[in-house]
C-alpha atoms as a PDB file:
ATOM      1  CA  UNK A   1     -19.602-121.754  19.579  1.00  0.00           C
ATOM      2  CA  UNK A   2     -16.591-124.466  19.238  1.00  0.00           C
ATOM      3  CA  UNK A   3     -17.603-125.455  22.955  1.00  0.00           C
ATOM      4  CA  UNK A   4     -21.060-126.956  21.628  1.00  0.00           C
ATOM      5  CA  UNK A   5     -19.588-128.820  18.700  1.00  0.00           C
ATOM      6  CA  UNK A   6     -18.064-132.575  19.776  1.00  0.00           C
ATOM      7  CA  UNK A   7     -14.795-133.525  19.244  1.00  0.00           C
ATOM      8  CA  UNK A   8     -13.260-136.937  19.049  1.00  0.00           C
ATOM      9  CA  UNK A   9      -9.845-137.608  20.256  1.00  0.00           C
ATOM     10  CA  UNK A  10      -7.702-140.560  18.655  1.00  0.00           C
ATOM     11  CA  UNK A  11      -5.230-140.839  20.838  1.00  0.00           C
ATOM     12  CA  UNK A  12      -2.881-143.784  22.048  1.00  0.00           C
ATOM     13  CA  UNK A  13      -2.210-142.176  25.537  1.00  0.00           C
ATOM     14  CA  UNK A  14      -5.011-140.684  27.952  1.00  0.00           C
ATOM     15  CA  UNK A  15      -5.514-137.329  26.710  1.00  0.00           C
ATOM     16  CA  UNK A  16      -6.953-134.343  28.253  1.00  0.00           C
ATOM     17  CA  UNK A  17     -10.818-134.216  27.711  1.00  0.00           C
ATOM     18  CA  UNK A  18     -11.406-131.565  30.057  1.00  0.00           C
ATOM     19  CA  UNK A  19     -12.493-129.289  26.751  1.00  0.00           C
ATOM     20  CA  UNK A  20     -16.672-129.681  26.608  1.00  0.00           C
ATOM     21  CA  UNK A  21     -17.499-131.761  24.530  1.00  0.00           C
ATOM     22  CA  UNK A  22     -14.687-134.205  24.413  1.00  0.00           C
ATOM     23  CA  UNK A  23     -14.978-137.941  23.872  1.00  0.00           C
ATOM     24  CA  UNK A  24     -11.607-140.387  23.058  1.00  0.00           C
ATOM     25  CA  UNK A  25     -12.320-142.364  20.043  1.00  0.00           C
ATOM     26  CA  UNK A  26     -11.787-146.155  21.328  1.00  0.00           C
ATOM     27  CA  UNK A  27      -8.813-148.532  20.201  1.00  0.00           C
ATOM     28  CA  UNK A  28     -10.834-149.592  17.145  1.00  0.00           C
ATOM     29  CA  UNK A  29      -9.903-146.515  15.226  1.00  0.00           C
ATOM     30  CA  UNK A  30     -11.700-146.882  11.644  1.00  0.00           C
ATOM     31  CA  UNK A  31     -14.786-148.478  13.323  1.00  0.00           C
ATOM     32  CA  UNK A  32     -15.287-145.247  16.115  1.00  0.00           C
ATOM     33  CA  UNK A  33     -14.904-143.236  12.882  1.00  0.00           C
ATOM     34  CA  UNK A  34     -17.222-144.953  11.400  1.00  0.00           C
ATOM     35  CA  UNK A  35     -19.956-145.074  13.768  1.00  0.00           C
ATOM     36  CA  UNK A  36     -18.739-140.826  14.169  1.00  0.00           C
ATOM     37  CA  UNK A  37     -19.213-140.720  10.487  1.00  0.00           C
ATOM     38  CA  UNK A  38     -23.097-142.375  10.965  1.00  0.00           C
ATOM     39  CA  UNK A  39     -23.813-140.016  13.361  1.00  0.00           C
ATOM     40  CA  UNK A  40     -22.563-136.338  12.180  1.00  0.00           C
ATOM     41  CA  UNK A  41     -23.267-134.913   8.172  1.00  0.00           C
ATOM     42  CA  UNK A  42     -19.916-133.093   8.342  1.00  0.00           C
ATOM     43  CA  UNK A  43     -16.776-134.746  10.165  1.00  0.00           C
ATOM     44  CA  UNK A  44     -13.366-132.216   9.899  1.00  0.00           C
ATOM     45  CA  UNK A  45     -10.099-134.066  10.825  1.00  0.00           C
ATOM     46  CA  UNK A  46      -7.333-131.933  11.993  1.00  0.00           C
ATOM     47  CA  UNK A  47      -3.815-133.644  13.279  1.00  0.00           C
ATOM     48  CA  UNK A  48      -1.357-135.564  12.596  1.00  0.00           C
ATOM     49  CA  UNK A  49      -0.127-137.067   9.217  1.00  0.00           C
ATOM     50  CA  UNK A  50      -0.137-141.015  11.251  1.00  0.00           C
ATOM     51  CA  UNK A  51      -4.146-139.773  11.734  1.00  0.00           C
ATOM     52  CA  UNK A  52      -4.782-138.731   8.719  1.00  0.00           C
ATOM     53  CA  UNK A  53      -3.005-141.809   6.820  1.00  0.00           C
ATOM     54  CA  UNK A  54      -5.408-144.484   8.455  1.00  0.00           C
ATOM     55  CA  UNK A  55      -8.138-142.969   7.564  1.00  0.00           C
ATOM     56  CA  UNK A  56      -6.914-142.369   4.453  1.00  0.00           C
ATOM     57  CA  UNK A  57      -5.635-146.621   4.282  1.00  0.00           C
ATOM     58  CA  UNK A  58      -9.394-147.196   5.238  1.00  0.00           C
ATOM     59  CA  UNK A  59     -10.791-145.134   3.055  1.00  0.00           C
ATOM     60  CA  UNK A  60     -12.912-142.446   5.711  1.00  0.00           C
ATOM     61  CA  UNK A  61     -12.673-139.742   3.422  1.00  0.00           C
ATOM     62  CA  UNK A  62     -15.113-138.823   1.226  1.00  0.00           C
ATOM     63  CA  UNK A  63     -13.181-134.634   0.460  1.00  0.00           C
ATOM     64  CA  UNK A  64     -10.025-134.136   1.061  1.00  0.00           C
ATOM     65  CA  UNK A  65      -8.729-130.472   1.247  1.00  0.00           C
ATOM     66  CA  UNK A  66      -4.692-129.992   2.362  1.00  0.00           C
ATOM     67  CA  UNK A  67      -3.520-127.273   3.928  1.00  0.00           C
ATOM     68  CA  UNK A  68       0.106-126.411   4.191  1.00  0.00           C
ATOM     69  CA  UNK A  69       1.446-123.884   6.715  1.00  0.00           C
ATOM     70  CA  UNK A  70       4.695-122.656   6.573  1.00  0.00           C
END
C-alpha cells in the first residue's frame, strides 16, 4: 500500500529516490508545496523540525497534530 502513495522529498543534498513513488521537491520549497498541496486532498509531513518550521513560517498548514516520542 505505502508503495502506491507519492512522496515528496525536501532535501538540500541528492537523496535516494529509489523508493516508488519518489519525487525531490525542487529548491523553491513553499512553492513545490504548494503546487503538492493543489494537487493531493490530504498532504502528511513527517521530518525534521528545520522542515516543519518553513512550512510552518509560510503558513502550509492547515492541522497540525505533534507527536512526541520518547
Amino acid at each position: 500500500l505505502f508503495n502506491s502513495v507519492p512522496k515528496y522529498v525536501a532535501s538540500r543534498g541528492r537523496p535516494d529516490l529509489s523508493w516508488s513513488g519518489s519525487t525531490q521537491l525542487g529548491p523553491d520549497l513553499a512553492g513545490a508545496v504548494r503546487e503538492v498541496r493543489d494537487r493531493h486532498e490530504h498532504v502528511k509531513v513527517a521530518g525534521s523540525l528545520n522542515l516543519v518550521q518553513t512550512l510552518l513560517r509560510e503558513k502550509l498548514f492547515d492541522r497540525l497534530d505533534l507527536w512526541v516520542h520518547p
